[in-house]
Protein backbone atom coordinates (compact mmCIF):
# COMPACT_ATOMS: atom_id res chain seq x y z
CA UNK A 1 5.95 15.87 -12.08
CA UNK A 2 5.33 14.12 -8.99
CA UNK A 3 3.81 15.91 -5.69
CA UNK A 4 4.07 14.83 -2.17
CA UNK A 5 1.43 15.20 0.44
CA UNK A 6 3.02 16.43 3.67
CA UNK A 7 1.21 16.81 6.84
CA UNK A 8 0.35 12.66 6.15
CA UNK A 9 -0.18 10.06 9.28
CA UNK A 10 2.76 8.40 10.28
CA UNK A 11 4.44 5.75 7.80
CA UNK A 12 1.81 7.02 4.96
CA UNK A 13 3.39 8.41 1.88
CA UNK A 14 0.74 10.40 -0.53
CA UNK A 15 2.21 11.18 -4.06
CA UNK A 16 0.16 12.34 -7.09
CA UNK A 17 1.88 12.46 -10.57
CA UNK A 18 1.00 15.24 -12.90
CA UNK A 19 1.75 15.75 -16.26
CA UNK A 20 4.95 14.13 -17.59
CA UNK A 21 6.70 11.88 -15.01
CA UNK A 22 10.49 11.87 -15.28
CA UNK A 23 13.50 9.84 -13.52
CA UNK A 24 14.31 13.00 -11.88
CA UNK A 25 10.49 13.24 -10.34
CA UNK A 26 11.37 9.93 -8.75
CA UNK A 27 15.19 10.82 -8.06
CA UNK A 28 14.76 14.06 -6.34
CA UNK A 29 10.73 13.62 -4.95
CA UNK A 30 9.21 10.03 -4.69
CA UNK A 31 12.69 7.91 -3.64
CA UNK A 32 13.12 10.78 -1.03
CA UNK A 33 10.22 10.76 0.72
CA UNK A 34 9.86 6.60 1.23
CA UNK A 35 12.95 7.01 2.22
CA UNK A 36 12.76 9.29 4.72
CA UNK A 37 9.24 7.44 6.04
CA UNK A 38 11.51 4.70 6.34
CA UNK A 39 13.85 6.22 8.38
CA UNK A 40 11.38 6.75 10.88
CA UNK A 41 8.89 3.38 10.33
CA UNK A 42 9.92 -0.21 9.49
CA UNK A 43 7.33 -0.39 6.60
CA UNK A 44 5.80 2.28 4.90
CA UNK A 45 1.92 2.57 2.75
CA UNK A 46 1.72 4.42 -0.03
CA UNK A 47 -1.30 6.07 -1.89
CA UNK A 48 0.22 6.72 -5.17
CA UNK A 49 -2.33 8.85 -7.30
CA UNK A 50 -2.07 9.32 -10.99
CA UNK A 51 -3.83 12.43 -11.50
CA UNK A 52 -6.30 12.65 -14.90
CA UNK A 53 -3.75 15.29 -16.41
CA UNK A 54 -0.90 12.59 -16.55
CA UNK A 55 0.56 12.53 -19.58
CA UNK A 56 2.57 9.36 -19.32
CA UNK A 57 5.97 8.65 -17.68
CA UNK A 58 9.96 8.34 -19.33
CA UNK A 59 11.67 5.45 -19.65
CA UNK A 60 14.02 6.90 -16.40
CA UNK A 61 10.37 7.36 -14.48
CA UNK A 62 9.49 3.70 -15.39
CA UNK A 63 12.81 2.11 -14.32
CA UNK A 64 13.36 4.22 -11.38
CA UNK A 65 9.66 2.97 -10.14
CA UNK A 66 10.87 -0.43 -10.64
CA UNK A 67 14.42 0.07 -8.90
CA UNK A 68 12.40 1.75 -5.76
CA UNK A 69 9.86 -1.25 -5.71
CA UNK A 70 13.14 -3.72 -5.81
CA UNK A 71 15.63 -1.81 -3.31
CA UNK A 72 12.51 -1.69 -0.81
CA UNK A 73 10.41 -5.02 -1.97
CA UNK A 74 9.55 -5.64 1.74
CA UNK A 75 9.19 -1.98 2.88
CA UNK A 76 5.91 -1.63 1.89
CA UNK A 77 2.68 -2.29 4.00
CA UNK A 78 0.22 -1.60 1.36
CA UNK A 79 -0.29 0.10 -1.77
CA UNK A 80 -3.37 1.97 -3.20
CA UNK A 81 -2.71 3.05 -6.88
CA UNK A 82 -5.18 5.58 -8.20
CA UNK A 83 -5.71 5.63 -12.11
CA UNK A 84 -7.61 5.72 -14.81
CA UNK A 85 -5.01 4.12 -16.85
CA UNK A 86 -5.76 1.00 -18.19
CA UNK A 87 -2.29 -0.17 -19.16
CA UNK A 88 -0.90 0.83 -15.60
CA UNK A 89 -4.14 -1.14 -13.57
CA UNK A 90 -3.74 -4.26 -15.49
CA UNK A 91 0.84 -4.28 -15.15
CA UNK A 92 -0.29 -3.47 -11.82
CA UNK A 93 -2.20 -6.49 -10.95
CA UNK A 94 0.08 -8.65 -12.46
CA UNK A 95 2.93 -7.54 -10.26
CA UNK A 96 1.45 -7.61 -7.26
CA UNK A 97 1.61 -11.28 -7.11
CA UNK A 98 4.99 -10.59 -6.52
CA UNK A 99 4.81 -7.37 -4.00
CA UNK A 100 4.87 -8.67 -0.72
CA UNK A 101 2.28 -6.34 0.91
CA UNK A 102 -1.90 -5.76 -0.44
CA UNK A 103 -1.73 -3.70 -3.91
CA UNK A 104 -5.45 -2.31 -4.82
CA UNK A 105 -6.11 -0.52 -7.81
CA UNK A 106 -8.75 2.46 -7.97
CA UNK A 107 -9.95 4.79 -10.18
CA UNK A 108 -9.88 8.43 -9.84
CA UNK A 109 -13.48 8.61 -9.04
CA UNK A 110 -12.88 6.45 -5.60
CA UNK A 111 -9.70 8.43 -4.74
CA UNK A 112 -11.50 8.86 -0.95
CA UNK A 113 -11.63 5.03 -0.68
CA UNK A 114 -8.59 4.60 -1.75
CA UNK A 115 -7.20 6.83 1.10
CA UNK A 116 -9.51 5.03 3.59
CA UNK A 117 -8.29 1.43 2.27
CA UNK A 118 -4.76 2.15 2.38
CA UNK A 119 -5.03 4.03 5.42
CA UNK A 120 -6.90 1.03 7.35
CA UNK A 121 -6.05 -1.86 5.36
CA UNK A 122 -4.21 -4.79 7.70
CA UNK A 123 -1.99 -7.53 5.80
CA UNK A 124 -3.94 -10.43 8.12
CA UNK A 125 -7.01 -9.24 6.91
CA UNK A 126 -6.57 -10.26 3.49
CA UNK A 127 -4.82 -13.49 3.70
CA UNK A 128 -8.31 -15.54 3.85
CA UNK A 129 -9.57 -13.42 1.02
């Protein structure tokens, strides 16, 4: 299941998977809400937090997260994925060479600097780095 923070600043969309991640999670909850940030913002950030009680994702979940990165590929501002996950960190890292925003990867324990990078994080910043 995936749960959205409401109440977030502006273009900022907060979503923490729980359990078992389906296509409907992303159908009906995650697509939705970037969506509807985007309706209101030209790009959107996104602190997308997979909680320690994940239990892993469907093959739906999976393809729908890869549809929503496609249909949007320059929507996104940043991107601060929280995990403990090894398999998901290290796919992670390899696609962001092709996401056209910052991606950085945290772990659980640094979910507060997460929120603080993707919160503050500007695209100029990084291009030196």
């Amino acid at each position: 299941m995936i749960e959205i923070s409401y109440g977030t600043p502006e273009n900022l969309v907060i979503a923490t998977a729980h359990g078992k991640v389906t296509a409907e999670d992303y159908e009906r909850t995650l697509i939705p809400a970037v969506e509807a940030k985007l309706k209101a913002h030209k790009k959107v950030r996104m602190l997308y937090h997979l909680d320690r009680d994940l239990s892993g994702f469907t093959a739906g979940a999976i393809w729908d997260d890869a549809k929503l990165g496609i249909h949007h590929l320059t929507a996104f501002e940043a991107v601060a994925l929280v995990t403990d996950i090894h398999w998901v960190t290290d796919a992670t890292n390899f696609f962001a060479f092709f996401i056209r925003c910052p991606v950085k990867v945290f772990k659980n324990d640094q979910l507060a600097e997460a929120m603080e990078w993707v919160s503050t994080v500007h695209w100029m910043t990084l291009k030196g780095d």
